[in-house]
N, C-alpha and C. Protein backbone atom coordinates (compact mmCIF):
# COMPACT_ATOMS: atom_id res chain seq x y z
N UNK A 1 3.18 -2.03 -8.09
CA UNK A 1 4.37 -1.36 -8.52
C UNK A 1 4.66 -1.80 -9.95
N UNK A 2 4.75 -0.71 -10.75
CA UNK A 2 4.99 -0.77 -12.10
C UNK A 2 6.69 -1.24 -12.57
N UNK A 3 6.76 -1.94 -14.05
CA UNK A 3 8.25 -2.39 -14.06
C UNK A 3 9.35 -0.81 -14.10
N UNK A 4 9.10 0.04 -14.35
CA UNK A 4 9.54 1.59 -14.13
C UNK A 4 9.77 1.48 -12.97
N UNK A 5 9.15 1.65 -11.73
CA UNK A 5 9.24 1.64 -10.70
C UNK A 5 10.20 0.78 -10.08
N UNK A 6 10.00 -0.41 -10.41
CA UNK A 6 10.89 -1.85 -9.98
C UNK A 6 12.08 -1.26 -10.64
N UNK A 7 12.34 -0.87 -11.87
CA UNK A 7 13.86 -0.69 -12.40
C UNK A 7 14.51 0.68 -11.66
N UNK A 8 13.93 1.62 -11.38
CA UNK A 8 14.25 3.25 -10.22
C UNK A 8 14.72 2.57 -8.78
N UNK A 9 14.01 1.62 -8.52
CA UNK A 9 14.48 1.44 -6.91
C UNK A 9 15.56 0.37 -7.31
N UNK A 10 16.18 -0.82 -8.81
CA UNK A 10 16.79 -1.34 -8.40
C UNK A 10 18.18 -0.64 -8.81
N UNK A 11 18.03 0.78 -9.44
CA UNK A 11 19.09 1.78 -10.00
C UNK A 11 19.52 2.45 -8.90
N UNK A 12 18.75 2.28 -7.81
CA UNK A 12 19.01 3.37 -6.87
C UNK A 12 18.48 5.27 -7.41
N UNK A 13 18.03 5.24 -8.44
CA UNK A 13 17.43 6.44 -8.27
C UNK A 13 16.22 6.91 -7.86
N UNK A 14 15.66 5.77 -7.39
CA UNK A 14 14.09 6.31 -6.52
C UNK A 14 14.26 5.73 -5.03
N UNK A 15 14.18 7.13 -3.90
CA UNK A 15 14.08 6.34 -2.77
C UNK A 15 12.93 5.76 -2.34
N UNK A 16 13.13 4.67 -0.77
CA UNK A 16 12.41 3.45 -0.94
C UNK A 16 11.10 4.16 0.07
N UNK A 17 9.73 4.36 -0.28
CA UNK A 17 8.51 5.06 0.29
C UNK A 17 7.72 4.01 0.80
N UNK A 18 7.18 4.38 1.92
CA UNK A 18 5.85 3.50 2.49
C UNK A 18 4.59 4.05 1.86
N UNK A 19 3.69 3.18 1.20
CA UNK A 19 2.55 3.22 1.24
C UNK A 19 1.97 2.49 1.77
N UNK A 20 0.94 3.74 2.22
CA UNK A 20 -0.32 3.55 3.19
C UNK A 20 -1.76 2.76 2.46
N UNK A 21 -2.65 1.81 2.87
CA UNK A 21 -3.70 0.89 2.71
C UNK A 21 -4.93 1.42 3.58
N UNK A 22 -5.71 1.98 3.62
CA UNK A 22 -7.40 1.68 4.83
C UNK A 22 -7.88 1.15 4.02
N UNK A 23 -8.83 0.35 4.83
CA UNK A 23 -10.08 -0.64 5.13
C UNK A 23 -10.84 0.30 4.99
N UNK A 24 -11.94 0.43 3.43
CA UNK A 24 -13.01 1.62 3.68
C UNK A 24 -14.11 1.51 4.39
N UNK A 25 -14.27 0.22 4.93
CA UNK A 25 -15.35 0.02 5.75
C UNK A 25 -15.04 0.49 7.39
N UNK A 26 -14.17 0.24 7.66
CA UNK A 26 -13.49 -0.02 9.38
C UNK A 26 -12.91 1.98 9.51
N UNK A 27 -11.80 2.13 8.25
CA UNK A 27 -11.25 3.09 7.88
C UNK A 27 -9.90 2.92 8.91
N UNK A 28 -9.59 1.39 9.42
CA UNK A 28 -8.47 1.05 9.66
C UNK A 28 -7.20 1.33 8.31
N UNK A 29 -5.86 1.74 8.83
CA UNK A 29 -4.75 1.80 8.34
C UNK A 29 -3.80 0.63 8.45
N UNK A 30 -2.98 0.38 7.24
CA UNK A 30 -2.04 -0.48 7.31
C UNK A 30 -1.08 0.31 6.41
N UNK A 31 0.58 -0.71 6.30
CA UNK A 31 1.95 -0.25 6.08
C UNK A 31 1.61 -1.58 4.86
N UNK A 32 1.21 -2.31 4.85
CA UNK A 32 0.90 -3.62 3.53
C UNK A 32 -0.10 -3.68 3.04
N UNK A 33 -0.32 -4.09 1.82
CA UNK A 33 -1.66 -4.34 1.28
C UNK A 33 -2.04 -5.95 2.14
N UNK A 34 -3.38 -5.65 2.64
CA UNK A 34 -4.23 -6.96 3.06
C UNK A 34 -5.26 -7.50 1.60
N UNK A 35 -5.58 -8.67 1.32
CA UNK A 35 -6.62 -8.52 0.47
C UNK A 35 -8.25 -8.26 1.86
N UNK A 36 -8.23 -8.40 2.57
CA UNK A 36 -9.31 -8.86 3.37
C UNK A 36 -8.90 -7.80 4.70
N UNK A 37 -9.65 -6.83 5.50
CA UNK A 37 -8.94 -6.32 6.35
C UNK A 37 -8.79 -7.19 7.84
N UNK A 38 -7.78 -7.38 7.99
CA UNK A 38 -8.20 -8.21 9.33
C UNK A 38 -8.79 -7.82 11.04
N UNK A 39 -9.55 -6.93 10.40
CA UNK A 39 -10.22 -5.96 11.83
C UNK A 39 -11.40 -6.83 11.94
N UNK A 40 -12.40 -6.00 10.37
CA UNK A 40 -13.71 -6.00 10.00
C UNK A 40 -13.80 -7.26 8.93
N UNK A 41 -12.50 -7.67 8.27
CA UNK A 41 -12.67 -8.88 7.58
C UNK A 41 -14.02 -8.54 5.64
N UNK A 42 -13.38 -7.17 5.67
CA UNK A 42 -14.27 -6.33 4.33
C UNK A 42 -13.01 -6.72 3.52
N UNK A 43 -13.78 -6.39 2.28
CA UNK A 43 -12.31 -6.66 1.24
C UNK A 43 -12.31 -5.07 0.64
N UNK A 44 -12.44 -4.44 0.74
CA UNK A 44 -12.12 -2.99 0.00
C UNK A 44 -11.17 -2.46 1.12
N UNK A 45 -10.05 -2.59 0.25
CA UNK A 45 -8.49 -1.74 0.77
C UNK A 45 -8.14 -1.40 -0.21
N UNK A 46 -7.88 0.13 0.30
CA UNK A 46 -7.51 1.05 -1.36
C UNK A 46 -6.45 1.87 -0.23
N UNK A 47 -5.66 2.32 -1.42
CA UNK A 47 -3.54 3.13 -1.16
C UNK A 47 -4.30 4.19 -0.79
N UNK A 48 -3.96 4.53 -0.38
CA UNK A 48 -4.39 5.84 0.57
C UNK A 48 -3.23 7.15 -0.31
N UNK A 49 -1.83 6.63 -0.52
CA UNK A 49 -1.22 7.43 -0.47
C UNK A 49 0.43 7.40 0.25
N UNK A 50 1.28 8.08 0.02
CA UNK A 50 2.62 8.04 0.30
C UNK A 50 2.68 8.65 2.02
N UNK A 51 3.76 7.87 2.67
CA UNK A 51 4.14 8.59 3.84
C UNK A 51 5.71 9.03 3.85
């Protein structure tokens, strides 16, 4: 999260979004960034994207 970003959510003009994380190996999902997935224990976790 960029300092733009950090200053919108602490203005209250950006509401507060979940982003999504998979494991490209497993193609397990998470709500947090892992550095390491804890399924398959791979380190490539990339944002998938907004929910």
């Amino acid at each position: 999260m960029g300092v733009l970003e950090r200053a919108k959510r602490a203005s209250g003009l950006s509401t507060p979004e979940t982003l999504r994380y998979m494991c490209l190996e497993c193609e397990t999902q998470f709500d947090v960034q892992h550095h390491a997935c804890p399924v398959c224990e791979a380190y490539d976790i990339r944002r998938t994207g907004r929910v």
